[in-house]
C-alpha atoms as a PDB file:
ATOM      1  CA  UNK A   1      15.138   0.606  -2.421  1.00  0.00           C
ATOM      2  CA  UNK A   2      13.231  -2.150  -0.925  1.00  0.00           C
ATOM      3  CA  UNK A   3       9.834  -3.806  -1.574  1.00  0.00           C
ATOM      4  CA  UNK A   4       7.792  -0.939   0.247  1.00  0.00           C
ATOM      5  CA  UNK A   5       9.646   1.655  -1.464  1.00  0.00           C
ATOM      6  CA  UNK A   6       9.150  -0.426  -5.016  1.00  0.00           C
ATOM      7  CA  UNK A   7       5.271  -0.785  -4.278  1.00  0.00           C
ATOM      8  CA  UNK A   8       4.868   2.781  -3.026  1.00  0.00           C
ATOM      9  CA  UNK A   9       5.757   3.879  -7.098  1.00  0.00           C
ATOM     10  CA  UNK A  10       2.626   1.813  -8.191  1.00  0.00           C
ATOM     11  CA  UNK A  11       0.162   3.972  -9.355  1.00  0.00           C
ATOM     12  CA  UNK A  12      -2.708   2.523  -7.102  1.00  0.00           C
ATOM     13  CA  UNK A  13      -0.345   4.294  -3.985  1.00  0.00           C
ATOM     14  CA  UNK A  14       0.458   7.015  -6.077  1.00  0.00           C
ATOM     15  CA  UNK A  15      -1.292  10.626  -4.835  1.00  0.00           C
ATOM     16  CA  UNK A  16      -4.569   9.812  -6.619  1.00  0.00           C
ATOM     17  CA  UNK A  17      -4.493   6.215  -6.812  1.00  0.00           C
ATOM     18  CA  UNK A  18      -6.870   3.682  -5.610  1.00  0.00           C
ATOM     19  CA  UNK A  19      -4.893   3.230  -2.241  1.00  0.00           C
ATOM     20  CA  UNK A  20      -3.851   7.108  -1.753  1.00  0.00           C
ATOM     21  CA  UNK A  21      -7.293   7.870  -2.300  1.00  0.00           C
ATOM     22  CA  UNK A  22      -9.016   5.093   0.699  1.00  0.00           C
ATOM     23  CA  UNK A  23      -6.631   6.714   3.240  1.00  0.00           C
ATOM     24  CA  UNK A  24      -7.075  10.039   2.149  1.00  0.00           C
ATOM     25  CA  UNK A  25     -10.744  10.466   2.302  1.00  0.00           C
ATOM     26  CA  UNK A  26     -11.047   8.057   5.648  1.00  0.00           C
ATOM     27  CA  UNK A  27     -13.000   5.162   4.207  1.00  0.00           C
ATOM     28  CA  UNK A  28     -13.359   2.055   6.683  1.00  0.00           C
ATOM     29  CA  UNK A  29     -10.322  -0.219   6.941  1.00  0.00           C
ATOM     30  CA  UNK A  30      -7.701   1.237   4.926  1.00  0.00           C
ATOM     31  CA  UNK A  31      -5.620  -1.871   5.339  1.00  0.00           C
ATOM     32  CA  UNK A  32      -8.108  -4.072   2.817  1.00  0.00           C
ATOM     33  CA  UNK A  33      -7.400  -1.719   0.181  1.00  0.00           C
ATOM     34  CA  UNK A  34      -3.815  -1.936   1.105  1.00  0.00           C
ATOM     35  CA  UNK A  35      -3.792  -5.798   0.886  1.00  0.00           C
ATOM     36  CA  UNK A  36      -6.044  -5.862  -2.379  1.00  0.00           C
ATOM     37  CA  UNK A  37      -3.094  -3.492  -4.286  1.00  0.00           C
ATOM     38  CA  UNK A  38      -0.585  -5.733  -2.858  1.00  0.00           C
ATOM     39  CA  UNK A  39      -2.073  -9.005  -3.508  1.00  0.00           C
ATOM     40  CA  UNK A  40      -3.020  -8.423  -6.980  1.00  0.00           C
ATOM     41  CA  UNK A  41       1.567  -7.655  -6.837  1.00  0.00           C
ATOM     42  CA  UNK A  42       2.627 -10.235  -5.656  1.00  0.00           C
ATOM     43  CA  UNK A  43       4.299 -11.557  -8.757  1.00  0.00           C
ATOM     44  CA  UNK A  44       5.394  -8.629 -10.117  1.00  0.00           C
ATOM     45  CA  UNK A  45       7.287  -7.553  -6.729  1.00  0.00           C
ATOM     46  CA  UNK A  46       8.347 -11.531  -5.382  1.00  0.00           C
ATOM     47  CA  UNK A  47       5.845 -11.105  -2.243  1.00  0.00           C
ATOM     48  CA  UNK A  48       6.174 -14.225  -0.307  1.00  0.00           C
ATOM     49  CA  UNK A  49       2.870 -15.560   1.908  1.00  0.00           C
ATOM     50  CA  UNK A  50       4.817 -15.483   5.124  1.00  0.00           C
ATOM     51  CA  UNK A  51       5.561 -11.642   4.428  1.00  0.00           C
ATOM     52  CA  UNK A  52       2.515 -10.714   3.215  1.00  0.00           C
ATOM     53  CA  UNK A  53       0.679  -9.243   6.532  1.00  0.00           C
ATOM     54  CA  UNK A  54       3.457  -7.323   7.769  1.00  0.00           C
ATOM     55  CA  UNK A  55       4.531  -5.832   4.453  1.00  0.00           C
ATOM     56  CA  UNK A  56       0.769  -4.837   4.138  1.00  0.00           C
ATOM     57  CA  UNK A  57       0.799  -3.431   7.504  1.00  0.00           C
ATOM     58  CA  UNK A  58       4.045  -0.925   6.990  1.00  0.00           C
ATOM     59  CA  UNK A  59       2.835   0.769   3.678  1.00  0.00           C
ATOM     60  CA  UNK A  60      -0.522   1.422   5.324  1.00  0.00           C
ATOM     61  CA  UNK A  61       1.458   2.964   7.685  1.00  0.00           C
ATOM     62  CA  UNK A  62       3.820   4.800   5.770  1.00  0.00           C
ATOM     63  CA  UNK A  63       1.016   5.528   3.608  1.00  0.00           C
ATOM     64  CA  UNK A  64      -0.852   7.021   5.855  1.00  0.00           C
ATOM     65  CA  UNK A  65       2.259   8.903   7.123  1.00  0.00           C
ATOM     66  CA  UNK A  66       2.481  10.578   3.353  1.00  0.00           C
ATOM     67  CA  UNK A  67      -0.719  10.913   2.438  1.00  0.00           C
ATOM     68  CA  UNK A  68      -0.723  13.153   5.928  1.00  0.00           C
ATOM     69  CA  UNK A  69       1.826  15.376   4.989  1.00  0.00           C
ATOM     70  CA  UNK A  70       0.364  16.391   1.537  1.00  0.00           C
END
């Protein structure tokens, strides 16, 4: 599994958590709740500065590829 995978079983982008619930209900700029999960992660999942933006960028789109198809 790799990071996005790894951060996608946080709670926060869990169905029902924080992020799940942003892109579900269509709120304005999904990808600032994506990078406020992520940032407050960074430790915990070894997220480098140079990575940070594009990492962000794929789970909002897988994200919103899930949330989606439930």
């Amino acid at each position: 599994m790799g990071k996005i995978d790894d951060i996608l079983m946080e709670p926060e982008f869990k169905q029902g958590g924080f992020v799940w619930k942003h892109i579900e209900n269509n709120s304005p700029d999904p990808l600032r709740s994506v990078q406020s999960a992520v940032d407050r992660m960074r430790e915990l999942h070894d997220i480098d500065d140079r990575e940070f933006d594009l990492l962000c960028q794929n789970l909002l789109t897988k994200l919103q590829f899930l949330v989606g198809r439930s």
